[in-house]
C-alpha atoms as a PDB file:
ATOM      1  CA  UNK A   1      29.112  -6.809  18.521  1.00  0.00           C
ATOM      2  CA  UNK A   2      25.635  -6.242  15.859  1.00  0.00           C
ATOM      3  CA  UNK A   3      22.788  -5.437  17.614  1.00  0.00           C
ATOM      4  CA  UNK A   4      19.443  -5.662  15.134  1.00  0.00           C
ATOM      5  CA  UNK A   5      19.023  -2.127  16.849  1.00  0.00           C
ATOM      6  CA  UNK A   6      22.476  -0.647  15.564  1.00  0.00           C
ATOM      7  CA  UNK A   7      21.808   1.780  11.969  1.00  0.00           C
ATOM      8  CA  UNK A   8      22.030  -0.151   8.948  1.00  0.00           C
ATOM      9  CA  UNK A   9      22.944   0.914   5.570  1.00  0.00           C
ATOM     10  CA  UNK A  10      19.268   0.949   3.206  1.00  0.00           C
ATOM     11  CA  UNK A  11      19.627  -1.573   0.552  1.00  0.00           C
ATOM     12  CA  UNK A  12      17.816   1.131  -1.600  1.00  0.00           C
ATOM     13  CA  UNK A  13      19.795   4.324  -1.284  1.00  0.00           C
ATOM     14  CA  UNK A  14      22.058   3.218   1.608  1.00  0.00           C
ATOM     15  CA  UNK A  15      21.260   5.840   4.092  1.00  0.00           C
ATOM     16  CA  UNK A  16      21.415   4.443   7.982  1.00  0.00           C
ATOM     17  CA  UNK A  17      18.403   3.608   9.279  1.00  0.00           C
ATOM     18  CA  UNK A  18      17.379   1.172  12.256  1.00  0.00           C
ATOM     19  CA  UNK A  19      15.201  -1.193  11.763  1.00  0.00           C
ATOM     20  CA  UNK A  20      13.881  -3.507  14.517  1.00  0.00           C
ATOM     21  CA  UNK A  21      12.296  -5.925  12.793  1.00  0.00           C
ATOM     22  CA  UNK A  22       9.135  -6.243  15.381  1.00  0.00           C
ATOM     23  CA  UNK A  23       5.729  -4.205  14.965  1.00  0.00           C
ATOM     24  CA  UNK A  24       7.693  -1.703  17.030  1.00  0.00           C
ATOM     25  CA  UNK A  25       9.685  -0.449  13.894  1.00  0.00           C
ATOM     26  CA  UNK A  26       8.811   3.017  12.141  1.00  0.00           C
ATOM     27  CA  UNK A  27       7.952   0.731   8.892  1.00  0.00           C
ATOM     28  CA  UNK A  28       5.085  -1.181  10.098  1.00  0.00           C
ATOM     29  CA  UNK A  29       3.221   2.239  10.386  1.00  0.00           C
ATOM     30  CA  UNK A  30       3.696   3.184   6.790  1.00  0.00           C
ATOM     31  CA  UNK A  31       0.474   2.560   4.856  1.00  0.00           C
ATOM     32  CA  UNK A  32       1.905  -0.301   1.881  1.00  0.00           C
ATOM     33  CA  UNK A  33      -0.279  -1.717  -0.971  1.00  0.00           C
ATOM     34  CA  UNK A  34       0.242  -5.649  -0.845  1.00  0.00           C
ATOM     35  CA  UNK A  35       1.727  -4.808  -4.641  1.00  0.00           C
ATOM     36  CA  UNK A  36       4.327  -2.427  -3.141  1.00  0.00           C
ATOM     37  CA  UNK A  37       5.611  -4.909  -0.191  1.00  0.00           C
ATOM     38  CA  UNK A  38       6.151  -7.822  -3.326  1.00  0.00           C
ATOM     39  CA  UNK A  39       7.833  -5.259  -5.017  1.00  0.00           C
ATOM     40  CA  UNK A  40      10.273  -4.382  -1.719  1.00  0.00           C
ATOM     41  CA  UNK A  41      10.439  -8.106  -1.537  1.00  0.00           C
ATOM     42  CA  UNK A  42      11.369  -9.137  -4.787  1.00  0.00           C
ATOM     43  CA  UNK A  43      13.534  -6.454  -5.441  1.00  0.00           C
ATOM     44  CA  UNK A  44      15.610  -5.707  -2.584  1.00  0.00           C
ATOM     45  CA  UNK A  45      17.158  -8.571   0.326  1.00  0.00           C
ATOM     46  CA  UNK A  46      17.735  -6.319   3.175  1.00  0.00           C
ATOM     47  CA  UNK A  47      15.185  -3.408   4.590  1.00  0.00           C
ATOM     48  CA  UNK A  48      14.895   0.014   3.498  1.00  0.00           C
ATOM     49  CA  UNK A  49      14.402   3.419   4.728  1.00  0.00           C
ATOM     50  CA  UNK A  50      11.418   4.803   5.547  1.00  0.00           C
ATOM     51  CA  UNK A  51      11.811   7.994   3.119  1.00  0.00           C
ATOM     52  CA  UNK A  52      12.165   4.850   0.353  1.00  0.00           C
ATOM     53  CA  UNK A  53       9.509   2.609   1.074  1.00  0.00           C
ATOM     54  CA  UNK A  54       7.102   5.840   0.994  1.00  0.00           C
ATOM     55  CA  UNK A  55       8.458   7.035  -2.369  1.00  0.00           C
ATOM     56  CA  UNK A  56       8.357   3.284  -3.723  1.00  0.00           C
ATOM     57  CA  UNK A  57       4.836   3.167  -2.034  1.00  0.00           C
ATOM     58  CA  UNK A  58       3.715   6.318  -4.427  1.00  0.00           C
ATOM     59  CA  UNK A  59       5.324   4.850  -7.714  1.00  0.00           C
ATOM     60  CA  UNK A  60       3.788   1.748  -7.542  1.00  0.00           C
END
């Protein structure tokens, strides 16, 4: 049975992660621009990794 707690692939580079979807998860800690966080959301339909969201987060 999925649990939203079980590692998922990132949509990004598909490494496992777990993401909990609440403010409890790693990524809600990670300092975003409001341009990066359209860009995740445009771009991608399932979460990513922390390690990518940071990287993204510098790029942008």
């Amino acid at each position: 049975m999925y649990s939203r707690f079980d590692p998922t692939a990132c949509a990004r580079c598909s490494n496992l992660h777990v993401c909990t979807g609440t403010p409890h998860c790693p990524c809600f800690d990670l300092p975003l621009s409001e341009e990066t966080l359209e860009y995740i959301a445009s771009h991608y339909d399932e979460c990513l990794c922390n390690a990518c969201m940071e990287e993204l987060g510098i790029k942008l």
